[in-house]
Every structure is written in C-alpha cells, then in structure tokens.
Protein backbone atom coordinates (compact mmCIF):
# COMPACT_ATOMS: atom_id res chain seq x y z
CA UNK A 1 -65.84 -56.01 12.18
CA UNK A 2 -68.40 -53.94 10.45
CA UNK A 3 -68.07 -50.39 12.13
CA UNK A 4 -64.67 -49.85 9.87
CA UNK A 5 -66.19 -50.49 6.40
CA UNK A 6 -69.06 -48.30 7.81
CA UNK A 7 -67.35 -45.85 8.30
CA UNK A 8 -65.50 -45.96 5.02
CA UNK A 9 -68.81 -46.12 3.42
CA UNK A 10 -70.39 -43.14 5.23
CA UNK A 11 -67.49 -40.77 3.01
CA UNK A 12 -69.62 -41.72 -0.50
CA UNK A 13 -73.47 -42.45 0.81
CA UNK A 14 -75.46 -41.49 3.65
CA UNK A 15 -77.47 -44.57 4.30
CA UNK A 16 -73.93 -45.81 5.63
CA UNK A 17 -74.40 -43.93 8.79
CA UNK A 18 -76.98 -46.86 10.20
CA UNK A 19 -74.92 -49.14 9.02
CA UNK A 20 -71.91 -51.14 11.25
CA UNK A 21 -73.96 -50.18 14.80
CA UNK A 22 -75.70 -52.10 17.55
CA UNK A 23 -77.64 -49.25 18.89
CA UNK A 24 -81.57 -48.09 18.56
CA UNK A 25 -82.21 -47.20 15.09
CA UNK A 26 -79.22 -48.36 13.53
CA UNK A 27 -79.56 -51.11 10.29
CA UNK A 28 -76.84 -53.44 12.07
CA UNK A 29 -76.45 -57.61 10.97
CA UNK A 30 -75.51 -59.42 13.77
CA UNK A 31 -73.74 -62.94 13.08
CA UNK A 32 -72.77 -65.38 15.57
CA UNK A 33 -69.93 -67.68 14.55
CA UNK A 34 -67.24 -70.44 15.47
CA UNK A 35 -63.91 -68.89 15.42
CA UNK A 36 -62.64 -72.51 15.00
CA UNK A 37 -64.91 -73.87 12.39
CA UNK A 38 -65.92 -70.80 9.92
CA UNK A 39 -64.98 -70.68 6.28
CA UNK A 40 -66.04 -69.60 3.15
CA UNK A 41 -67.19 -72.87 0.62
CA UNK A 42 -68.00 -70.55 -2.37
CA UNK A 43 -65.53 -70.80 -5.77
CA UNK A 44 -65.67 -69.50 -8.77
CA UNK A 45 -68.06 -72.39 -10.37
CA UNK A 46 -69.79 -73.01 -7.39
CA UNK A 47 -70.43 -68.92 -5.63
CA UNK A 48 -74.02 -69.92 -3.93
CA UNK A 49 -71.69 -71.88 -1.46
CA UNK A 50 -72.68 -70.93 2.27
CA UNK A 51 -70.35 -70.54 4.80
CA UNK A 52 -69.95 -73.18 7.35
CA UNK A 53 -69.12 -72.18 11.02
CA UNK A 54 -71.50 -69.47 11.24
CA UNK A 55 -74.27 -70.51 13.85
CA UNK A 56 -76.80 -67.42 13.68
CA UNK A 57 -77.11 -64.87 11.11
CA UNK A 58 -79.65 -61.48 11.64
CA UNK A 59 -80.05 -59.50 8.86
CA UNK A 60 -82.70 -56.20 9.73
CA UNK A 61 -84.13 -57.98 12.70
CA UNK A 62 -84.80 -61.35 10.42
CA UNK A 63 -82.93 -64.72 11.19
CA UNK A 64 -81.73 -66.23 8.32
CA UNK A 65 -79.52 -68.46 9.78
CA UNK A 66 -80.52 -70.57 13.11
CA UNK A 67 -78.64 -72.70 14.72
CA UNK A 68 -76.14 -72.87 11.76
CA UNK A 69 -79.11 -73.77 9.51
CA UNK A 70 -80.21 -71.25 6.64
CA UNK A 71 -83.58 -70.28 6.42
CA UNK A 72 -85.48 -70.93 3.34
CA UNK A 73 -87.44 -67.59 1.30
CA UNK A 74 -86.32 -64.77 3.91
CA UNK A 75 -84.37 -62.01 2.11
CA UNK A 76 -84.35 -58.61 4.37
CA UNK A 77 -81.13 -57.40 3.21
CA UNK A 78 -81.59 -53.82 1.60
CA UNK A 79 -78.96 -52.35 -0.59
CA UNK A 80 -76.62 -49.28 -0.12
CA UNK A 81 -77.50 -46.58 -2.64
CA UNK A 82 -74.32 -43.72 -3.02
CA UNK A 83 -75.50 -40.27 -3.76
C-alpha cells in the first residue's frame, strides 16, 4: 500500500526513495489494522477525527498507536521536501 505512492513520489524528490520500504535504512510506517472494522471518522467540521479499526500505528520506529489506542505528545513524522 505505500511502495506505489513511493514510487510516484521518488519522480519529484529524493527523500522518497526511503520511503514505502520495510528494509534496513528505509523511513517505512508500519500500521496494523482490522480489515473489517477500519474507517475514516474525520469530516469537514470535525478533520482531527482518528480512524477507528487501526490497532498499531509506527511512524519512524515510534508507536503512536497501541493496541488501537493513540498515544498522547509523540509526533515522529518528518515531512517530504521536493527539490
């Protein structure tokens, strides 16, 4: 699910290429969810929503969601600069 935007990504910035990969030295997020159960609660008024469904959530090595709970002040995400 996120090796295809990845690689659509890698065509305008480098920093892509560690992106969408579970393999040593890649930037990967790895999320764990309930095919069953997940969906998106965010609108319009109300975009803070979380998701429900989605049990574990790693974002550069950091949990922020365990055992479908989100964890409070953690914030590892880095952002994708182009060129």
């Amino acid at each position: 699910m996120s090796l295809m935007p990845a690689q659509v990504l890698e065509r305008s910035t480098p920093s892509a290429w560690l992106k969408g990969r579970l393999q040593e030295g890649a930037d990967a997020d790895v999320v764990i969810f309930d095919p069953q159960t997940v969906t998106d609660r965010a609108t319009y008024q109300h975009p803070m929503e979380p998701s429900v469904g989605v049990e574990y959530l790693m974002v550069g090595g950091a949990m922020l969601v365990d055992k479908g709970k989100l964890m409070e002040g953690v914030f590892p995400g880095k952002a994708i600069l182009g060129r």
